[in-house]
N, C-alpha and C. Protein backbone atom coordinates (compact mmCIF):
# COMPACT_ATOMS: atom_id res chain seq x y z
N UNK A 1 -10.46 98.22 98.58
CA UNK A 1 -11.82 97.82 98.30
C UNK A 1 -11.83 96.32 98.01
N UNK A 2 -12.52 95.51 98.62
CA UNK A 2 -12.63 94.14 98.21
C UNK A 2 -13.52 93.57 97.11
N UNK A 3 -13.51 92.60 96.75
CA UNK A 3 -14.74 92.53 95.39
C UNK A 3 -15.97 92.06 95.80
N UNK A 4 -16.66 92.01 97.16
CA UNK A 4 -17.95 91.91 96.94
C UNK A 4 -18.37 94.10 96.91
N UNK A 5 -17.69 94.26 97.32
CA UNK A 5 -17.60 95.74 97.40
C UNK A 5 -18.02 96.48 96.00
N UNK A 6 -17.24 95.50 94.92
CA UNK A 6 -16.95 96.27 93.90
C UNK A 6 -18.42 95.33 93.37
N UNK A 7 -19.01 94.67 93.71
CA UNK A 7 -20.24 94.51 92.57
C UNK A 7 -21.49 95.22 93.22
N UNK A 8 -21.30 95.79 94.67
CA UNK A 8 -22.15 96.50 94.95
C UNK A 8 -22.38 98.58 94.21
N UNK A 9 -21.32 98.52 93.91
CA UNK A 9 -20.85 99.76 92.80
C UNK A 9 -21.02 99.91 91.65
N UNK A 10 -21.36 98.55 90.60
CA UNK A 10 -21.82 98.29 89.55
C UNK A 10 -23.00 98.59 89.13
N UNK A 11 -23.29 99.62 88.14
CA UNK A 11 -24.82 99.89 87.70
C UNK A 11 -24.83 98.82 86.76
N UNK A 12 -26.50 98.60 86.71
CA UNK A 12 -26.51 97.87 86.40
C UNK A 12 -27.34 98.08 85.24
N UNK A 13 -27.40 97.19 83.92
CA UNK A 13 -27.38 97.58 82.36
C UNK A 13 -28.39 97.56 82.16
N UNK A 14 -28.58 95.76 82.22
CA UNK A 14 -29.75 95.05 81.88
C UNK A 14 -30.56 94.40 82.65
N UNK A 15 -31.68 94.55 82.42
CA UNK A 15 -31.99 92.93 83.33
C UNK A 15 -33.71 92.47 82.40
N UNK A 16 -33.53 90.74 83.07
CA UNK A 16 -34.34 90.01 81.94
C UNK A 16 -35.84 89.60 83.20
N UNK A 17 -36.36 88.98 82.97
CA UNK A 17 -36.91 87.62 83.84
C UNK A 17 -36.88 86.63 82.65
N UNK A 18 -36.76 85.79 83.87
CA UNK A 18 -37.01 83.95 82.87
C UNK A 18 -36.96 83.12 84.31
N UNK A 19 -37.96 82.37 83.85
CA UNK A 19 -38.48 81.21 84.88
C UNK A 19 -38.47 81.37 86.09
N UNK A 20 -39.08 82.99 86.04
CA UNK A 20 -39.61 83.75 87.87
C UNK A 20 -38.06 83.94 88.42
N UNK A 21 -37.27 84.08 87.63
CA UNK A 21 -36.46 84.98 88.01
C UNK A 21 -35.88 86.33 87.33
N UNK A 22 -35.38 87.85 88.23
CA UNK A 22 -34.60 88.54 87.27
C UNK A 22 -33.29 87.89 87.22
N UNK A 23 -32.77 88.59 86.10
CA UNK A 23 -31.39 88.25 85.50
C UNK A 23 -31.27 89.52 85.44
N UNK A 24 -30.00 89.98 86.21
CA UNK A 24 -29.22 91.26 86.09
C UNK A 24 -27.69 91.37 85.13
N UNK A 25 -27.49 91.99 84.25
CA UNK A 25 -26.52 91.87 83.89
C UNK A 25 -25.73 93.48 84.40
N UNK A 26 -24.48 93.77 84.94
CA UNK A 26 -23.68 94.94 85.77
C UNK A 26 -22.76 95.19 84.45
N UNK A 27 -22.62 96.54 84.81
CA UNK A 27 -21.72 97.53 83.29
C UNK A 27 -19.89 96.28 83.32
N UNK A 28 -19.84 96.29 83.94
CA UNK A 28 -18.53 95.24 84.95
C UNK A 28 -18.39 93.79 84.11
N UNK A 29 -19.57 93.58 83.48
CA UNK A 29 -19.82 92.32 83.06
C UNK A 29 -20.28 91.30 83.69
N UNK A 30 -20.69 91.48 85.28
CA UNK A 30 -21.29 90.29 86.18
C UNK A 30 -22.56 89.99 86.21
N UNK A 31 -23.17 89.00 86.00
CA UNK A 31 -24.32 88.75 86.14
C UNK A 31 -24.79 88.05 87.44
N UNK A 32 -26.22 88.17 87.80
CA UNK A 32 -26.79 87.66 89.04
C UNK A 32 -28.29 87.23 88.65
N UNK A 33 -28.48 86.47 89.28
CA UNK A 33 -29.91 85.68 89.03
C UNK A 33 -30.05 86.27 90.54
N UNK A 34 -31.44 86.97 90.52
CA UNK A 34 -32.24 87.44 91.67
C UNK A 34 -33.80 86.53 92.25
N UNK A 35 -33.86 86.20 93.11
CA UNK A 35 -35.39 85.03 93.01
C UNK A 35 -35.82 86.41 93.62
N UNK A 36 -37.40 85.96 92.94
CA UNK A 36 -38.64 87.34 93.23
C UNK A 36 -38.89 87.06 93.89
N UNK A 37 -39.20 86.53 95.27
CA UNK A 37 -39.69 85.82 96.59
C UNK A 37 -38.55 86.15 97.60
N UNK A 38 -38.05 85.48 97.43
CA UNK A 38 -36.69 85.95 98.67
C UNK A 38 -36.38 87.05 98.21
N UNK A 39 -35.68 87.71 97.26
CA UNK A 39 -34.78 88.49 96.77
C UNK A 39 -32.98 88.67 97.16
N UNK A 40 -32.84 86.48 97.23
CA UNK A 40 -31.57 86.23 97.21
C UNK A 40 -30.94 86.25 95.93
N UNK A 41 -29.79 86.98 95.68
CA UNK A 41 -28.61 87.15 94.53
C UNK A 41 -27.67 85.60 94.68
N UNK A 42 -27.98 85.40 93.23
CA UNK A 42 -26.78 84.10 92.92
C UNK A 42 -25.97 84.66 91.90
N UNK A 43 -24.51 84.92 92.32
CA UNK A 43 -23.75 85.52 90.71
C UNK A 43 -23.32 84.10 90.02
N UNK A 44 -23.87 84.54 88.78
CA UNK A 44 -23.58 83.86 87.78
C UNK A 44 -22.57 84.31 87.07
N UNK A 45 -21.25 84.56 86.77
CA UNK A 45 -20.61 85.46 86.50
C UNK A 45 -19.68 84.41 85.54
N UNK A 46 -19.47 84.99 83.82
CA UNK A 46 -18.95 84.41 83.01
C UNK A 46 -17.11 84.11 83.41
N UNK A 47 -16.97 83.65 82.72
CA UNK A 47 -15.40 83.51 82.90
C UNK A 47 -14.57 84.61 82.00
N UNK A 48 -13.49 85.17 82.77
CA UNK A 48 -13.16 86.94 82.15
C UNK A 48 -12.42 86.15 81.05
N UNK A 49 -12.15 87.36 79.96
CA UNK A 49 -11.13 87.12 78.95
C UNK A 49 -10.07 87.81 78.82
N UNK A 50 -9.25 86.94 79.09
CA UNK A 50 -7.96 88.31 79.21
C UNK A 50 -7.22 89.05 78.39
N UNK A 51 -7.25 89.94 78.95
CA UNK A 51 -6.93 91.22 78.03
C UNK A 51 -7.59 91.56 77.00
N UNK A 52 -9.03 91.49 77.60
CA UNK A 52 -10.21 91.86 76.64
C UNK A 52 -11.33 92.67 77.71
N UNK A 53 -12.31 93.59 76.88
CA UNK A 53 -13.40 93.93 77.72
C UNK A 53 -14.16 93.63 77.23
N UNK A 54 -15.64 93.89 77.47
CA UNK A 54 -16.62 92.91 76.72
C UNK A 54 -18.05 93.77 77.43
N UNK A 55 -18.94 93.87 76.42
CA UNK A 55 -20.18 94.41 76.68
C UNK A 55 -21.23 92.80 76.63
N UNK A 56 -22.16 92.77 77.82
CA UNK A 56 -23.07 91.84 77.52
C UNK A 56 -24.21 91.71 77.42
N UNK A 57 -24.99 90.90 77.19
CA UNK A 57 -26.60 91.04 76.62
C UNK A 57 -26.78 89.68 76.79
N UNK A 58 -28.22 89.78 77.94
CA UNK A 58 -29.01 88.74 77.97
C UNK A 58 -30.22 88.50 77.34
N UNK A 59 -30.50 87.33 76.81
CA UNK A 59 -31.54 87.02 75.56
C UNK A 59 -32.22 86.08 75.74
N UNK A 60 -33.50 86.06 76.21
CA UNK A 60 -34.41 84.93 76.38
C UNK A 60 -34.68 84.51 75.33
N UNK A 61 -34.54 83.08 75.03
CA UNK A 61 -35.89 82.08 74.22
C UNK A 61 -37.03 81.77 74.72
N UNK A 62 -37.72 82.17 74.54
CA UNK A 62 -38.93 81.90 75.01
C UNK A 62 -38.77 81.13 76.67
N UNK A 63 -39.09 80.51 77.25
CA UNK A 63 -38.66 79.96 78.36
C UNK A 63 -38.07 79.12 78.14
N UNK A 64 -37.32 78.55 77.67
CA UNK A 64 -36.53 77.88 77.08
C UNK A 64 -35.21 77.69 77.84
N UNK A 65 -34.40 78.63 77.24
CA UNK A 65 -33.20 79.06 77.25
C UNK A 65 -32.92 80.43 77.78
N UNK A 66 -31.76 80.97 78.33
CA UNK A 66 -31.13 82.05 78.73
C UNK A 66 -30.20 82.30 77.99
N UNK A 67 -29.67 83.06 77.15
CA UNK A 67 -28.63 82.73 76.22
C UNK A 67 -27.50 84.18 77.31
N UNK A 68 -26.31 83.98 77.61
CA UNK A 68 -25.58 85.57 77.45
C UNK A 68 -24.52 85.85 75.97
N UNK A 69 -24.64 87.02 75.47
CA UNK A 69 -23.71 86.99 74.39
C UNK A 69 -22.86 88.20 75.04
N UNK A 70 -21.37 87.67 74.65
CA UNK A 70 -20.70 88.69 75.57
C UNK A 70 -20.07 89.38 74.09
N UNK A 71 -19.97 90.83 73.78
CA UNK A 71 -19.09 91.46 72.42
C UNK A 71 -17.76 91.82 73.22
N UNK A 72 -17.01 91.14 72.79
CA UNK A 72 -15.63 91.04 72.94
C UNK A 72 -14.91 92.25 72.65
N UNK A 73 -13.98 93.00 73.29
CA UNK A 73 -13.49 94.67 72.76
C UNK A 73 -12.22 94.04 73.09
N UNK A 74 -10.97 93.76 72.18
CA UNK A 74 -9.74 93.79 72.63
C UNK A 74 -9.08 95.02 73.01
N UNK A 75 -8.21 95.06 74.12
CA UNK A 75 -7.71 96.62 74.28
C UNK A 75 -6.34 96.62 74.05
N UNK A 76 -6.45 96.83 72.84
CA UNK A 76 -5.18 97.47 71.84
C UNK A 76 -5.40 98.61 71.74
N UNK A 77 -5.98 99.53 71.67
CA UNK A 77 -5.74 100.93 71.74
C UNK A 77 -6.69 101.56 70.57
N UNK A 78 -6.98 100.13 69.70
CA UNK A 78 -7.34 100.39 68.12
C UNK A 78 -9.07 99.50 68.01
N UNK A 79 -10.28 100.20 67.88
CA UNK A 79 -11.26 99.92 67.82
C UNK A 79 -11.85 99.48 66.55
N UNK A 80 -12.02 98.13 65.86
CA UNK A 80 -12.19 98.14 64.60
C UNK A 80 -13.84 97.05 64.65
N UNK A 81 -14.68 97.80 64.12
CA UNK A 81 -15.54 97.22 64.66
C UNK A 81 -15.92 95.78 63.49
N UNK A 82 -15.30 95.88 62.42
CA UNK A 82 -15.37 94.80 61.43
C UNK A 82 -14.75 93.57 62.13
N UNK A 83 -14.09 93.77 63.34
CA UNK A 83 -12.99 92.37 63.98
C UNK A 83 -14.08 91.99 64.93
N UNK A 84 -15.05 93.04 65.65
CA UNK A 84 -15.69 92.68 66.97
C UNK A 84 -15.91 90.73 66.82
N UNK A 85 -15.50 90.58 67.79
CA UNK A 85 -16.19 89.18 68.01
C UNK A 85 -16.62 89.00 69.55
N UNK A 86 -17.71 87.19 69.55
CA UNK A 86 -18.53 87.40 70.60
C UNK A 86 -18.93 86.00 71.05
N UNK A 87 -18.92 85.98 72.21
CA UNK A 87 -19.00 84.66 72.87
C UNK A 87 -19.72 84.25 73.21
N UNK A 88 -21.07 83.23 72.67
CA UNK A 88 -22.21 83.18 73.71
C UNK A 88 -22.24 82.13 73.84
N UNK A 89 -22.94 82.07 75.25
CA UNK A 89 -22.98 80.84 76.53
C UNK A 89 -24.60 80.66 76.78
N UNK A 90 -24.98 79.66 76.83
CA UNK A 90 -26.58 79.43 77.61
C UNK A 90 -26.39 78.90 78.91
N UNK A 91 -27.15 79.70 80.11
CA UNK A 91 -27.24 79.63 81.26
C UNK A 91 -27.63 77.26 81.50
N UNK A 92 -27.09 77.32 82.33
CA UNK A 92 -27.08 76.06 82.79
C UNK A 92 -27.75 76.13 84.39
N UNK A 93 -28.97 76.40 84.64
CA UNK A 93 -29.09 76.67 85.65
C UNK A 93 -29.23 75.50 86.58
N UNK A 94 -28.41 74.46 86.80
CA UNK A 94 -28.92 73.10 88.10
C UNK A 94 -27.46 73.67 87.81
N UNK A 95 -26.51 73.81 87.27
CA UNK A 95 -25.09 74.12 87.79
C UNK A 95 -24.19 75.35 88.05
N UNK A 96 -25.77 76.32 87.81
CA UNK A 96 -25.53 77.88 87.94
C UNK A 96 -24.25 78.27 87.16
N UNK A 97 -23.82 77.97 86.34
CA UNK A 97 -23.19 78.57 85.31
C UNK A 97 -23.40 78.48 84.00
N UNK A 98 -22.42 79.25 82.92
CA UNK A 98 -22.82 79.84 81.52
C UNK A 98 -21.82 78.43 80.93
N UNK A 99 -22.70 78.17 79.86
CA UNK A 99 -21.76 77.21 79.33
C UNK A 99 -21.73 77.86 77.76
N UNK A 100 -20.48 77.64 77.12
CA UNK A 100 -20.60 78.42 75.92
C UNK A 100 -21.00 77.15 74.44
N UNK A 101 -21.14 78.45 73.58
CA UNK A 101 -22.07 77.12 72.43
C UNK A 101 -21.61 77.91 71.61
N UNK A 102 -21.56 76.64 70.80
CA UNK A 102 -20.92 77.12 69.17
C UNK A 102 -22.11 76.86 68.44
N UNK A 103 -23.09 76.90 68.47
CA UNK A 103 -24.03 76.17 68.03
C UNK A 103 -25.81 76.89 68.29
N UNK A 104 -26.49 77.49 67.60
CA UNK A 104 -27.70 78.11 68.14
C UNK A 104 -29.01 77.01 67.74
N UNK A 105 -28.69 75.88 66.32
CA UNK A 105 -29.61 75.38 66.19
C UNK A 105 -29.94 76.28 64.98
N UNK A 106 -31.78 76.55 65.18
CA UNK A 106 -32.62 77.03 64.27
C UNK A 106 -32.80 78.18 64.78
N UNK A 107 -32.39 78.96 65.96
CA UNK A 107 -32.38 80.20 66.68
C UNK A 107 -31.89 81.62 66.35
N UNK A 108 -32.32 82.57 66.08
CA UNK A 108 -31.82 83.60 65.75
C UNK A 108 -32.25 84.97 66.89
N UNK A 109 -30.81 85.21 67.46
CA UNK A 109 -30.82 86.13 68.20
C UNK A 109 -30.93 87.39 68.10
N UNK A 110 -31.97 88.48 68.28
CA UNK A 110 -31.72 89.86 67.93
C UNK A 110 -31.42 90.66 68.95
N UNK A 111 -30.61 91.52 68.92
CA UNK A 111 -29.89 91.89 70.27
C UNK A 111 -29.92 93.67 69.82
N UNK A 112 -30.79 94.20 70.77
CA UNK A 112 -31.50 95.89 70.23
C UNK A 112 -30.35 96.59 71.28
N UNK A 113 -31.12 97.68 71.79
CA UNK A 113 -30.48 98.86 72.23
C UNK A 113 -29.63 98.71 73.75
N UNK A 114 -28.84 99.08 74.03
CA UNK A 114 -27.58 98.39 75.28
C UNK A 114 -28.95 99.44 76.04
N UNK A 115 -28.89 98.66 77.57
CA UNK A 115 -29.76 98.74 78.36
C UNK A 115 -30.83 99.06 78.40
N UNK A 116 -31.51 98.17 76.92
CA UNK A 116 -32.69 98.24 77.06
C UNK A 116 -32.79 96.56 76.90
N UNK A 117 -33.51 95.96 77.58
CA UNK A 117 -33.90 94.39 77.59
C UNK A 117 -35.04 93.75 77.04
N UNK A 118 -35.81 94.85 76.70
CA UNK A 118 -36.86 94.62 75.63
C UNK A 118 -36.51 94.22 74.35
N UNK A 119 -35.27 95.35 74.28
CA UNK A 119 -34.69 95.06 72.58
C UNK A 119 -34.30 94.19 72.34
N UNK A 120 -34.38 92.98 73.49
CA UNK A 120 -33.04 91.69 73.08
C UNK A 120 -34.31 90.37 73.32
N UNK A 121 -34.37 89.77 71.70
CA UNK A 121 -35.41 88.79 71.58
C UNK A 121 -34.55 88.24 70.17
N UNK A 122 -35.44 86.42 70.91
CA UNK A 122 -35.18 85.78 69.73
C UNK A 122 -36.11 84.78 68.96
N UNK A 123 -35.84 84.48 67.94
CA UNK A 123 -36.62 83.80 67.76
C UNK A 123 -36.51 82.23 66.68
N UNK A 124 -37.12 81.33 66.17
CA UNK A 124 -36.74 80.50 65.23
C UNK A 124 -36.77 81.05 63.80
N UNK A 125 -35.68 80.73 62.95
CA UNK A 125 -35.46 81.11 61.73
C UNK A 125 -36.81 80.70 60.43
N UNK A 126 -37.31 79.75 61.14
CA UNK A 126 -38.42 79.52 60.36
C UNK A 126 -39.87 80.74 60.05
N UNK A 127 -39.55 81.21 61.42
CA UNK A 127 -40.58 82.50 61.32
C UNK A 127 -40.08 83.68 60.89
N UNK A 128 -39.00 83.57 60.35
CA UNK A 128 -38.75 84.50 59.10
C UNK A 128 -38.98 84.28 57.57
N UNK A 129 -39.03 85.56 57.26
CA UNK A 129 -39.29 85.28 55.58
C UNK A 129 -38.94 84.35 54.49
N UNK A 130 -38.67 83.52 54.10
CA UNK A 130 -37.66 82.39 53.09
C UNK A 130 -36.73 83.58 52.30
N UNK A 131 -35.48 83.55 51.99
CA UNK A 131 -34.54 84.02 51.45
C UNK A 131 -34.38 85.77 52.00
N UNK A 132 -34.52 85.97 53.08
CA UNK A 132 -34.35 87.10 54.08
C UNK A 132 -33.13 87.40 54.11
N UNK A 133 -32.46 86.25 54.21
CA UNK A 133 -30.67 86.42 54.67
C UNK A 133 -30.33 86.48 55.87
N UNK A 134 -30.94 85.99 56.69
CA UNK A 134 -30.70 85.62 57.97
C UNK A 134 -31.39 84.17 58.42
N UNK A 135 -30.39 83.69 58.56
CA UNK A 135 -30.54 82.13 58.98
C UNK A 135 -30.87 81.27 60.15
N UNK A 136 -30.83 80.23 60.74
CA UNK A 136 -29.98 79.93 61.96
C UNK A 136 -29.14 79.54 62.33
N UNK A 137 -28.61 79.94 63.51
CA UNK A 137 -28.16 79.86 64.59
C UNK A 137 -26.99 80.94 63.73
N UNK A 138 -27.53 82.24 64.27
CA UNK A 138 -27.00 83.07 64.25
C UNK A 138 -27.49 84.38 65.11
N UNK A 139 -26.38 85.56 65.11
CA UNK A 139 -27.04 87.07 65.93
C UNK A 139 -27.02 87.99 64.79
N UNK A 140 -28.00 88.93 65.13
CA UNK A 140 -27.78 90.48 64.56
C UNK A 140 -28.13 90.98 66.05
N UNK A 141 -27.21 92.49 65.52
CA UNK A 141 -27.27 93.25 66.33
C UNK A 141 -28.26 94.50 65.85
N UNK A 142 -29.18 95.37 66.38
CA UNK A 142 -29.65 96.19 65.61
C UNK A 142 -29.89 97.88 66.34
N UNK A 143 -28.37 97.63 67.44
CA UNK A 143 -28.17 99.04 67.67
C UNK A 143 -27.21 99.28 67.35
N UNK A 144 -26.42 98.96 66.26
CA UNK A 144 -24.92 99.53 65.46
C UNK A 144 -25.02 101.32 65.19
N UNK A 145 -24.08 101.75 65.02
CA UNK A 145 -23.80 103.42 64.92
C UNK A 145 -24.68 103.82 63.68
N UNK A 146 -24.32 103.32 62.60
CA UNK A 146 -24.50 103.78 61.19
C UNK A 146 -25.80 102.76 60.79
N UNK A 147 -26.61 102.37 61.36
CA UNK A 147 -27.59 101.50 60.98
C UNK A 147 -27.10 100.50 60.18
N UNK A 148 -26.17 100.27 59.71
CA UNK A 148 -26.11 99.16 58.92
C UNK A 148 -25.21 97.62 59.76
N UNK A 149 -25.32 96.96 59.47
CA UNK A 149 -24.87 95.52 60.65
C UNK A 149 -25.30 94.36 59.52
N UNK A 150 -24.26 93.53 60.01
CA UNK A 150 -23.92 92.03 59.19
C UNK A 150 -24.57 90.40 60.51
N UNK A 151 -25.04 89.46 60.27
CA UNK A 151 -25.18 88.56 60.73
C UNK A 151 -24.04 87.80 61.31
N UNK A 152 -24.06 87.81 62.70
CA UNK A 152 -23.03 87.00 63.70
C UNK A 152 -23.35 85.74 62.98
N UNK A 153 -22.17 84.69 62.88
CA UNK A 153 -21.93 83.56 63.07
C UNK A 153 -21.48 82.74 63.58
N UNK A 154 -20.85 81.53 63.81
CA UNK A 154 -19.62 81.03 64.27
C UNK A 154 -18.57 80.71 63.60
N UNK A 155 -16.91 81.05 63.65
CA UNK A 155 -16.16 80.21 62.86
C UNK A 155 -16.13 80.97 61.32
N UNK A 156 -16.49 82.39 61.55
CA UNK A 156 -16.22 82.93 60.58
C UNK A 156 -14.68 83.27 60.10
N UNK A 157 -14.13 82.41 59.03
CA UNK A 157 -12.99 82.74 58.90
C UNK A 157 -12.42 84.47 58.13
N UNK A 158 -12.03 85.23 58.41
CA UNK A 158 -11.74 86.46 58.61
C UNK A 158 -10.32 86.78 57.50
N UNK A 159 -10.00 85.64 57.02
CA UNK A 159 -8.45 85.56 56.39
C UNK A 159 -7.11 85.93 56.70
N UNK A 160 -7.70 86.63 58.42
CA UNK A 160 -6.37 86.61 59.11
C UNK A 160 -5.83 86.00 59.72
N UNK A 161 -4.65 85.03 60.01
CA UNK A 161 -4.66 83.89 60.52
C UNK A 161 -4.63 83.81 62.13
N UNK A 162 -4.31 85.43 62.58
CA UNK A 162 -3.80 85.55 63.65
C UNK A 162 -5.72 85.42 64.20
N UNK A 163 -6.13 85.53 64.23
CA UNK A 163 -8.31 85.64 64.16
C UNK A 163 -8.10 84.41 65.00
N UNK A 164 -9.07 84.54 66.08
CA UNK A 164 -9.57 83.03 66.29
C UNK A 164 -10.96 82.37 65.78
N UNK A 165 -10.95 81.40 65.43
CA UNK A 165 -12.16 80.92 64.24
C UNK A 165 -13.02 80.49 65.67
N UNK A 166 -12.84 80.32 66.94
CA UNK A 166 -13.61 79.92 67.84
C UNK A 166 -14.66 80.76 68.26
N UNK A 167 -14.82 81.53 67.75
CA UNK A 167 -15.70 82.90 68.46
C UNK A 167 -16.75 83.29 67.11
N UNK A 168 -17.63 83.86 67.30
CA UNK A 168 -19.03 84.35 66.64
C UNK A 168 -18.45 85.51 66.00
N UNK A 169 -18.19 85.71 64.52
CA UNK A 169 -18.04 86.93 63.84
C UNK A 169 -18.86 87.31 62.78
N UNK A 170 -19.02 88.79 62.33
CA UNK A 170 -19.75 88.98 61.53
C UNK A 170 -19.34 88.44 60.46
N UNK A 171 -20.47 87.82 59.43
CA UNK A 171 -20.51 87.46 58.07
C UNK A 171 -20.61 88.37 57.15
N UNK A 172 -19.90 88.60 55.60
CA UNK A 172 -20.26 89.60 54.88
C UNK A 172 -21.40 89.13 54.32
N UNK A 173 -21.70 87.85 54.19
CA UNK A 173 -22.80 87.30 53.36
C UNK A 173 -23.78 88.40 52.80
N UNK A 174 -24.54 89.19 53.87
CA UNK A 174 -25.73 89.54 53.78
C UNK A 174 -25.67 91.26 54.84
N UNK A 175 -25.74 92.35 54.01
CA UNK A 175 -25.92 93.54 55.05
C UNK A 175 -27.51 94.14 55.31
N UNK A 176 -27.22 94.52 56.35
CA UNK A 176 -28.38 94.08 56.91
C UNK A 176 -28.67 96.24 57.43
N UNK A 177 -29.82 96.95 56.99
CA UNK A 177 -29.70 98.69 56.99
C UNK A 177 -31.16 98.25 57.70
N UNK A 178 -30.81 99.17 59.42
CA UNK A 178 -31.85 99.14 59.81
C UNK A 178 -32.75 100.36 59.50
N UNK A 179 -33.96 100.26 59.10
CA UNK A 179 -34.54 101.46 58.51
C UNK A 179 -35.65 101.93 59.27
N UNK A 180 -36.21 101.18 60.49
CA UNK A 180 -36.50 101.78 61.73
C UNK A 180 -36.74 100.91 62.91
N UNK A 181 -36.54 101.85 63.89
CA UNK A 181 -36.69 100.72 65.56
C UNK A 181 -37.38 101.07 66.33
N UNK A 182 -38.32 102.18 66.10
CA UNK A 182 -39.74 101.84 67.10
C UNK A 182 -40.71 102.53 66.13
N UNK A 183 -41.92 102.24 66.17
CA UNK A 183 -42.35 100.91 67.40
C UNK A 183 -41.85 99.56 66.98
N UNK A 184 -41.44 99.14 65.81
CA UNK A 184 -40.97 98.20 65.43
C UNK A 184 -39.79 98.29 64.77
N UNK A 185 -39.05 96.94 65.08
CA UNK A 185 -37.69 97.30 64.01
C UNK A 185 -38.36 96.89 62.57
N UNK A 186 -37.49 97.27 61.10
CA UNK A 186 -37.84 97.26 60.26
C UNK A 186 -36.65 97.04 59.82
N UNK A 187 -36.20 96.37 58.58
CA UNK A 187 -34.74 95.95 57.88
C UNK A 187 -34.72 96.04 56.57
N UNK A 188 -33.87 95.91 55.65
CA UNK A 188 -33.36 96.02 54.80
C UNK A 188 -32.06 95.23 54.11
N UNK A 189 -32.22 93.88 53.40
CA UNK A 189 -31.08 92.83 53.30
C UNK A 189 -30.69 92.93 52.09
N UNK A 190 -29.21 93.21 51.73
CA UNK A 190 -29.07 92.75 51.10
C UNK A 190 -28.09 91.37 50.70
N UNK A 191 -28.00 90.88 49.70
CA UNK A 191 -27.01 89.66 49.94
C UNK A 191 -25.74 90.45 48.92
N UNK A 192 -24.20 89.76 49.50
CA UNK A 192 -23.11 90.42 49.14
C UNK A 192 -23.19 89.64 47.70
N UNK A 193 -22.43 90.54 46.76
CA UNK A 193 -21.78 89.67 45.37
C UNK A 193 -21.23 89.25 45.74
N UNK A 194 -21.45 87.68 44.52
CA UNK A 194 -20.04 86.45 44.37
C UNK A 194 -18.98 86.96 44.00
């Protein structure tokens, strides 16, 4: 089987529009920008990590930005979801690729239910509550197992040394109990003891 083969086999997860185009994201991890007029495919496709798998989610800013956040799964055999870490890139579209950022600004990403693309919105930290516990330039996630989920950061040091501080990890700062998700999400923060 050759690999244009294999992205024609790929279901596909997600998909967004932004600036009159879809954005497809494939279970595979490949993404494609589709134009609604022609309905020519450009893969935009992140750079793999090796010896890692990775679930992804595309996140509009308003027209703005394209953000992808990829959740990183190392395959050791051992699933610990307190280690998950996550890589996100904003689409560069005059050079059709993902460039990655350590950096969101005043942006806060909420990233809902895996293949649903509605669930994945963001917004500025200012239009949240004052002392909420969620900041910017950061993610929550708010389809975790057990409803409860911590605020992505960057450069979260983890105290293990073997960790790479380059990647987006959860913060204990602040836990975050989702207490419902439709029709609206609804939350619950608390901030960790000193």
């Amino acid at each position: 089987m050759d690999a244009s083969s294999q992205h024609l086999r790929a279901d596909c997860k997600d998909i967004v529009t932004f600036r009159g185009k879809f954005y497809a994201v494939f279970i595979n991890g490949d993404v494609f920008a589709i134009d609604l007029y022609t309905l020519e495919t450009t893969p935009l496709i992140p750079p793999r990590i090796v010896g890692c798998g990775r679930c992804n989610y595309l996140v509009p800013y308003d027209d703005d930005e394209l953000y992808l956040v990829e959740r990183i799964i190392v395959r050791n055999g051992v699933l610990c979801f307190s280690k998950l870490a996550c890589r996100v890139s904003v689409l560069d579209e005059e050079a059709g690729e993902w460039v990655v950022v350590s950096d969101l600004g005043d942006r806060v990403l909420l990233i809902g239910q895996p293949g649903n693309s509605s669930g994945n919105c963001s917004c500025s930290a200012k239009e949240l509550p004052d002392g909420c516990g969620v900041s910017g330039s950061s993610m929550l996630f708010i389809n975790e197992i057990f409803d409860v989920t911590y605020p992505y950061k960057y450069g979260v040091d983890t105290g293990n040394h073997e960790d790479d501080l380059n990647v987006w990890r959860c913060s204990r700062e602040t836990r975050v109990t989702i207490l419902n998700k439709f029709p609206m999400v609804a939350m619950r923060l608390e901030h960790a003891e000193p």
